[in-house]
Protein backbone atom coordinates (compact mmCIF):
# COMPACT_ATOMS: atom_id res chain seq x y z
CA UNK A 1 0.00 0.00 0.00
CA UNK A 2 2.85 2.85 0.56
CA UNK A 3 4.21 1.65 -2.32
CA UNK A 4 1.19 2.64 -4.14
CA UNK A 5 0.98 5.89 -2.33
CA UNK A 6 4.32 7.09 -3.24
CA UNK A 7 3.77 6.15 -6.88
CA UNK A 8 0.41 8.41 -6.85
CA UNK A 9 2.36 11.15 -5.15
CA UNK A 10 4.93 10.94 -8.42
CA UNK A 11 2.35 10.93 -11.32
CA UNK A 12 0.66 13.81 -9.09
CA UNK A 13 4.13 16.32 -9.39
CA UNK A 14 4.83 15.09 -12.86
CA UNK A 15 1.03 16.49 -13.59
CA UNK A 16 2.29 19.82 -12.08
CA UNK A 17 4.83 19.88 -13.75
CA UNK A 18 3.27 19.31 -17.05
CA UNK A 19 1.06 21.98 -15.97
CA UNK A 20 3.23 24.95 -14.89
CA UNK A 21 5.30 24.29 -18.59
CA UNK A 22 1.72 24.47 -20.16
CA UNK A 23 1.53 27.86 -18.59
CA UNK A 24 4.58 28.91 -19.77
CA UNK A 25 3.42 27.65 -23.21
CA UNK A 26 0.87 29.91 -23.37
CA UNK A 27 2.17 32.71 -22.12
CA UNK A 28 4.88 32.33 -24.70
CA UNK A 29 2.33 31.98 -27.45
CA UNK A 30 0.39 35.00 -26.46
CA UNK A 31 3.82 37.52 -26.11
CA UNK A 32 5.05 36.14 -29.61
CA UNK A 33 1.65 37.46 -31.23
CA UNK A 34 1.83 40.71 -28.58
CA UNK A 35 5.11 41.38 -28.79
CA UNK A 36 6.71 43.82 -31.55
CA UNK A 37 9.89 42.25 -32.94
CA UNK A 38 12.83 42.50 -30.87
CA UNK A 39 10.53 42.96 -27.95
CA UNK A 40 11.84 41.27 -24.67
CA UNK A 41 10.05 38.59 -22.61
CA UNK A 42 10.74 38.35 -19.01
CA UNK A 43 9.22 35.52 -16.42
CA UNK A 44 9.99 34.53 -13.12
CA UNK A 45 10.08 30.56 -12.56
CA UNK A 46 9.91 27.92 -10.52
CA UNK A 47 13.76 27.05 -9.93
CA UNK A 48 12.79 23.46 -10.48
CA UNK A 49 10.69 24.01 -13.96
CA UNK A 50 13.63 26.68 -15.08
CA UNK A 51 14.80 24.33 -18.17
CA UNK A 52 11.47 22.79 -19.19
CA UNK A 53 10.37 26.23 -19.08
CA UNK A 54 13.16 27.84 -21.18
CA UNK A 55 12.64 24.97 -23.53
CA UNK A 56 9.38 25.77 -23.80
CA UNK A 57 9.84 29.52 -24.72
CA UNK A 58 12.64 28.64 -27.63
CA UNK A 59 9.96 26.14 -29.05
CA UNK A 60 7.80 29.18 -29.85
CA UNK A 61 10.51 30.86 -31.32
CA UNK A 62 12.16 32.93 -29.21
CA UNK A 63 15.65 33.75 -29.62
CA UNK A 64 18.74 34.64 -26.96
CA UNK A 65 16.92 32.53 -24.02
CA UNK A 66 18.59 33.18 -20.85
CA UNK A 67 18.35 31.55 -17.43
CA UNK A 68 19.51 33.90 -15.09
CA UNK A 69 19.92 33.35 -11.23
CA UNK A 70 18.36 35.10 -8.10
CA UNK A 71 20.38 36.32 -4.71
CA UNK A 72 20.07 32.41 -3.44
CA UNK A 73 22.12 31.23 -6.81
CA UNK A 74 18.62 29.62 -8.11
CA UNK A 75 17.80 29.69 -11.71
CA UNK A 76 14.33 31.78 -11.01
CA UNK A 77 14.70 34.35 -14.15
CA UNK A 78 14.08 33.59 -17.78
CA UNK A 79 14.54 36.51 -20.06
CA UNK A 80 14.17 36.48 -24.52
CA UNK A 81 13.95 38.27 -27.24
CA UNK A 82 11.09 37.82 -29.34
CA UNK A 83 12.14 37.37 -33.12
């Protein structure tokens, strides 16, 4: 039975996960059709969903994707440029 437990705890953070670099997704989607070109994309991120999430932002397009840290040295910035 914990066995079982711990395994529905795992598919339940891999669902958040999946869901936070959704987000992401669509924010990305909606700044590439707002944004003028050139125009710079900032977010701040979960430090665990920082790569999935920067991923997720050069799928759309984006170019010069940064990861950039915060005062603790965790990667909680992404910043872009919009082609």
């Amino acid at each position: 039975m914990e066995k079982m437990n711990s395994l529905s705890h795992l598919g339940a953070h891999r669902s958040r996960v999946g869901d936070r670099v959704k987000a992401v997704k669509a924010i990305a989607a909606f700044a590439k059709r707002k944004l003028n070109p050139g125009g710079i994309l900032f977010f701040e991120l979960n430090e665990f969903h920082a790569e999935a999430s920067a991923a997720a932002v050069k799928a759309q397009g984006f170019a010069n994707v940064e990861l950039r840290k915060d005062l603790n040295g965790k990667l909680r910035m992404l910043r872009a440029r919009r082609l």
